[in-house]
C-alpha atoms as a PDB file:
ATOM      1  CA  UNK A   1     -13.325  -7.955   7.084  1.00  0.00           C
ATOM      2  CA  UNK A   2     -16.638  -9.347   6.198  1.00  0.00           C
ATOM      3  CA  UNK A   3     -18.197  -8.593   9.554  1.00  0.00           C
ATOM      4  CA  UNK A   4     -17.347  -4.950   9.451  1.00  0.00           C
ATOM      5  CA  UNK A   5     -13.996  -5.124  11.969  1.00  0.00           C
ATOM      6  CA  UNK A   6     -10.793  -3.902  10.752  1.00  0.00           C
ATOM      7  CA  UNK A   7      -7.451  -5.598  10.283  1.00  0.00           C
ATOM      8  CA  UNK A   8      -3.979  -4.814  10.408  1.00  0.00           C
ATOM      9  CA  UNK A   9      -1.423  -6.016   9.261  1.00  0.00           C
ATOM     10  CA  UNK A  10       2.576  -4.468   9.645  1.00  0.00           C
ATOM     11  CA  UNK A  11       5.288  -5.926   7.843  1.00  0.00           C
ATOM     12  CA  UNK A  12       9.185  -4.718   9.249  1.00  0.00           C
ATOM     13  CA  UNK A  13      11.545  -6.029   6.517  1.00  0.00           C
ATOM     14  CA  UNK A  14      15.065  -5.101   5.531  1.00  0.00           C
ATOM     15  CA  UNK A  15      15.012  -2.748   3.001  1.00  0.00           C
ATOM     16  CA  UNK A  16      17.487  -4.982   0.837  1.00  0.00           C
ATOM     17  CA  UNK A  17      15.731  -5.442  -3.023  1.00  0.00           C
ATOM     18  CA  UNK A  18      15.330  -9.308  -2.247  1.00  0.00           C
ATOM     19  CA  UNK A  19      12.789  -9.121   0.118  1.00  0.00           C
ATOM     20  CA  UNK A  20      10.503  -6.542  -1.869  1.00  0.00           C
ATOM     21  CA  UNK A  21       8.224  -9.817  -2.743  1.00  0.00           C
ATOM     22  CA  UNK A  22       6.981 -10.366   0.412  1.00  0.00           C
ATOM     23  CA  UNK A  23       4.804  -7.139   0.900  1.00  0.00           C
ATOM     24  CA  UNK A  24       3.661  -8.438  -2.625  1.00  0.00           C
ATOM     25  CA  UNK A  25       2.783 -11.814  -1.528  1.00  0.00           C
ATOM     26  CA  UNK A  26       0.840 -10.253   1.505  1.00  0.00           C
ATOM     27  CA  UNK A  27      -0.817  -7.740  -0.225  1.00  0.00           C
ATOM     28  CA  UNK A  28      -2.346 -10.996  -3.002  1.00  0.00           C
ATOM     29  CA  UNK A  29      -3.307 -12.744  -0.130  1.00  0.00           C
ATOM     30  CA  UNK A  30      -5.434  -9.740   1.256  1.00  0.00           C
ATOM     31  CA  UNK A  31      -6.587  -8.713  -2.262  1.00  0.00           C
ATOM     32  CA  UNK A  32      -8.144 -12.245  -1.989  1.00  0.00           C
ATOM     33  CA  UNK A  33      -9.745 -11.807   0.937  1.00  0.00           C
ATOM     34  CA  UNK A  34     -10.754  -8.234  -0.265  1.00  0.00           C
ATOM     35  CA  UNK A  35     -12.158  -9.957  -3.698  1.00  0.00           C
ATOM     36  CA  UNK A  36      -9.841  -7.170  -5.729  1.00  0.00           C
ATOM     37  CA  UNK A  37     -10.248  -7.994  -9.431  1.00  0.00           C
ATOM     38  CA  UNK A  38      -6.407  -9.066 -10.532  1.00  0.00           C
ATOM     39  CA  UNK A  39      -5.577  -5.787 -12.700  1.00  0.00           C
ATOM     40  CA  UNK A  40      -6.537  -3.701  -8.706  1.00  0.00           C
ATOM     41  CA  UNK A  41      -4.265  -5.868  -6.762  1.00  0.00           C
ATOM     42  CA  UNK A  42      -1.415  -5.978  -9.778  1.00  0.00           C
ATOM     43  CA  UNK A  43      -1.909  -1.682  -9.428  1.00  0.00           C
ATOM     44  CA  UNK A  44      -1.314  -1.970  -5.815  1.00  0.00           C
ATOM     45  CA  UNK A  45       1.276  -4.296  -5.690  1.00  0.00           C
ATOM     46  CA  UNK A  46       3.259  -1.689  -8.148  1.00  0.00           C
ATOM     47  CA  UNK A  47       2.123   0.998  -6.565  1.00  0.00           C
ATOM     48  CA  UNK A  48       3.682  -0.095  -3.575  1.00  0.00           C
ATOM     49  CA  UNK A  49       6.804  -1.472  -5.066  1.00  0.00           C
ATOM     50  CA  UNK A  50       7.421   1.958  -6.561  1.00  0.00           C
ATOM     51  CA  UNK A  51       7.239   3.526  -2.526  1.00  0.00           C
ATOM     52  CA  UNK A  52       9.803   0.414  -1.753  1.00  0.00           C
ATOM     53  CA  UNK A  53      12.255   1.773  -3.823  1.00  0.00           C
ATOM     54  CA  UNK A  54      11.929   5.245  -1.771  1.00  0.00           C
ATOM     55  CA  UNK A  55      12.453   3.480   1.184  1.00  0.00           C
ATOM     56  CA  UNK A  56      15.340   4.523   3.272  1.00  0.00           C
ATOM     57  CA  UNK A  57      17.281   3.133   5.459  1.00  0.00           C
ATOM     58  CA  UNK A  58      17.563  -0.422   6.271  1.00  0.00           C
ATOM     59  CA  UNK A  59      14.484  -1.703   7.106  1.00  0.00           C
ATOM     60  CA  UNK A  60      11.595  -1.089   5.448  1.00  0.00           C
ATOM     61  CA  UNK A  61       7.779  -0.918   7.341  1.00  0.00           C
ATOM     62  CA  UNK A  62       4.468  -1.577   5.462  1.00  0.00           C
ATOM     63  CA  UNK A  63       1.764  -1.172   7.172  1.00  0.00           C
ATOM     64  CA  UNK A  64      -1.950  -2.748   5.766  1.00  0.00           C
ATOM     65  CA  UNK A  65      -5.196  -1.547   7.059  1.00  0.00           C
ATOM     66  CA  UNK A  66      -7.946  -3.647   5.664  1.00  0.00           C
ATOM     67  CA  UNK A  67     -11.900  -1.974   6.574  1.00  0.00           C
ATOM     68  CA  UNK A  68     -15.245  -3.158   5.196  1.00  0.00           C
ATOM     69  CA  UNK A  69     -14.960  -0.637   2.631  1.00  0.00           C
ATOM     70  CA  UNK A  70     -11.532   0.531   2.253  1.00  0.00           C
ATOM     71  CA  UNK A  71      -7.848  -0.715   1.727  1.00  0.00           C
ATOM     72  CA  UNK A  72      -4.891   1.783   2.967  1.00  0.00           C
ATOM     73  CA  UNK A  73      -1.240   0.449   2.863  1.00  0.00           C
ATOM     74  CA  UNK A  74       1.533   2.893   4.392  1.00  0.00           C
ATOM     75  CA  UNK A  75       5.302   2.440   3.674  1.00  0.00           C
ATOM     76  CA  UNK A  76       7.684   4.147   5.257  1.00  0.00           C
ATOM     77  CA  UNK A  77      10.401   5.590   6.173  1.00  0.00           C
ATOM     78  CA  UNK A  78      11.376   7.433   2.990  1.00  0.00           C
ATOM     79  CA  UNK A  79      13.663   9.504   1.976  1.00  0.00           C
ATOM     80  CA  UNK A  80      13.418  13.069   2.979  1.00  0.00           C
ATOM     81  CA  UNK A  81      11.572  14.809  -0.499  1.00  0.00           C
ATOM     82  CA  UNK A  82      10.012  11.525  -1.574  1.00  0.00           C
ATOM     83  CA  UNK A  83       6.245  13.084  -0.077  1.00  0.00           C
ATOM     84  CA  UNK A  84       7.270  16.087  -3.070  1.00  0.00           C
ATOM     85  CA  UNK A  85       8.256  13.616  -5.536  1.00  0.00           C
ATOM     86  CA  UNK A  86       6.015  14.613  -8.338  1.00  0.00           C
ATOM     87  CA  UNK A  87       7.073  11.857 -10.566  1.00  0.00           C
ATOM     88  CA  UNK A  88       6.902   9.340  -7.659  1.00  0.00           C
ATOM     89  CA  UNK A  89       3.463  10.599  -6.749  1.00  0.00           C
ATOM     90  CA  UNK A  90       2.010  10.698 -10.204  1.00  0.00           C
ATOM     91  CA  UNK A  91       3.308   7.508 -11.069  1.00  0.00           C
ATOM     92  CA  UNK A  92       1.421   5.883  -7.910  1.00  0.00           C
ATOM     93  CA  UNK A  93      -1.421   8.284  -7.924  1.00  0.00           C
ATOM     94  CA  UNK A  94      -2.802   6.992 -11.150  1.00  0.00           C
ATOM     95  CA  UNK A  95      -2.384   3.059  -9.816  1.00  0.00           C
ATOM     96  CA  UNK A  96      -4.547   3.901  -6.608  1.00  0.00           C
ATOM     97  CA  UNK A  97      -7.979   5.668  -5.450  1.00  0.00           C
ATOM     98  CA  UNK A  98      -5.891   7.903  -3.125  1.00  0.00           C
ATOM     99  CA  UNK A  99      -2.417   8.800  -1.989  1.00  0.00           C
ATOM    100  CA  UNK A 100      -1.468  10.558   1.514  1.00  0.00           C
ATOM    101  CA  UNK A 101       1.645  12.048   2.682  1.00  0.00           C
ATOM    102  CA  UNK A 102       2.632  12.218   6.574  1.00  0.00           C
ATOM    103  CA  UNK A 103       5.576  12.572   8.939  1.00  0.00           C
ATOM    104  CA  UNK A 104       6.128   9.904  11.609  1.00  0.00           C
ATOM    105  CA  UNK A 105       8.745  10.209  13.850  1.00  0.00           C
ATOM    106  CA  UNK A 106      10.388  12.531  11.726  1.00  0.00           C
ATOM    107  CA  UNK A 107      10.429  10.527   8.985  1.00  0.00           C
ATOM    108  CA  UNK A 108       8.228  10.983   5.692  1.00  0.00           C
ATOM    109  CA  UNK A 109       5.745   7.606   5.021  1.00  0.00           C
ATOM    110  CA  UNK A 110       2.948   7.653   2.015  1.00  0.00           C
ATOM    111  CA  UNK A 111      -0.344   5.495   2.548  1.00  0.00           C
ATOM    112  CA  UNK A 112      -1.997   4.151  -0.710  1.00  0.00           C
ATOM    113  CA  UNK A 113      -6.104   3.798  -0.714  1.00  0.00           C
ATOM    114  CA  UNK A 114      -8.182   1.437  -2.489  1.00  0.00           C
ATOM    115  CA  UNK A 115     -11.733   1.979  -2.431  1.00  0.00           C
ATOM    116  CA  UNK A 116     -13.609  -1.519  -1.982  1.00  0.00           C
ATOM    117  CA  UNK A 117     -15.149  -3.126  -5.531  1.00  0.00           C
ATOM    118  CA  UNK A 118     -18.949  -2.568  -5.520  1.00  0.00           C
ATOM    119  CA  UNK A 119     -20.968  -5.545  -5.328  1.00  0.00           C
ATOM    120  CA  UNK A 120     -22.309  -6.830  -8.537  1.00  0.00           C
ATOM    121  CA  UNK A 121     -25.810  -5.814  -8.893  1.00  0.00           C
ATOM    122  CA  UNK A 122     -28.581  -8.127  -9.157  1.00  0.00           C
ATOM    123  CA  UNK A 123     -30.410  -8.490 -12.147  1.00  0.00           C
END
């Protein structure tokens, strides 16, 4: 990430609520790497628990696409109506820069963006 490439990352998990830490666990790993202050990466690590629990199915997918300048995590699939969830996407809207809604293989997925910190100025 520091030399401008892009990484990816894609979790496939069973949807089951005792594997819901790993996506966290991944996502504080890249945070690190991403130098997100703690109260970023604890927003994003909510903000996609909250999408977990939409999940449908039995396996869940998250999907984390790490730029020079940009975070975007996708989870997915949902359940049909989750992309209209207003409470859903309120809830998560206000933890992240961005949220997107899109259908994949008929199926309804949300990505999450984090805008990079700025770089402490010099004095």
């Amino acid at each position: 990430m520091l030399d401008g490439s892009i990484d990816t990352i894609t979790l496939t998990l069973p949807a089951d609520d005792r594997f819901r830490a790993v996506p966290t666990l991944v996502l504080g790993g890249i945070g690190t790497r991403f130098d997100l202050p703690y109260e970023r990466m604890d927003d994003l690590q909510l903000a996609i628990l909250s999408l977990l629990e939409a999940v449908e199915g039995e396996e869940a997918t998250v999907s984390v696409v790490a730029g020079e300048g940009s975070l975007a995590v996708s989870v997915g699939p949902l359940r049909p109506g989750s992309s209209s969830d207003r409470g859903l996407k309120r809830v998560v809207s206000r933890l992240v820069d961005g949220v997107d809604s899109a259908t994949r293989d008929g199926a309804e997925w949300m990505t999450v963006r984090l805008a990079k910190p700025d770089e402490p100025q010099a004095p």
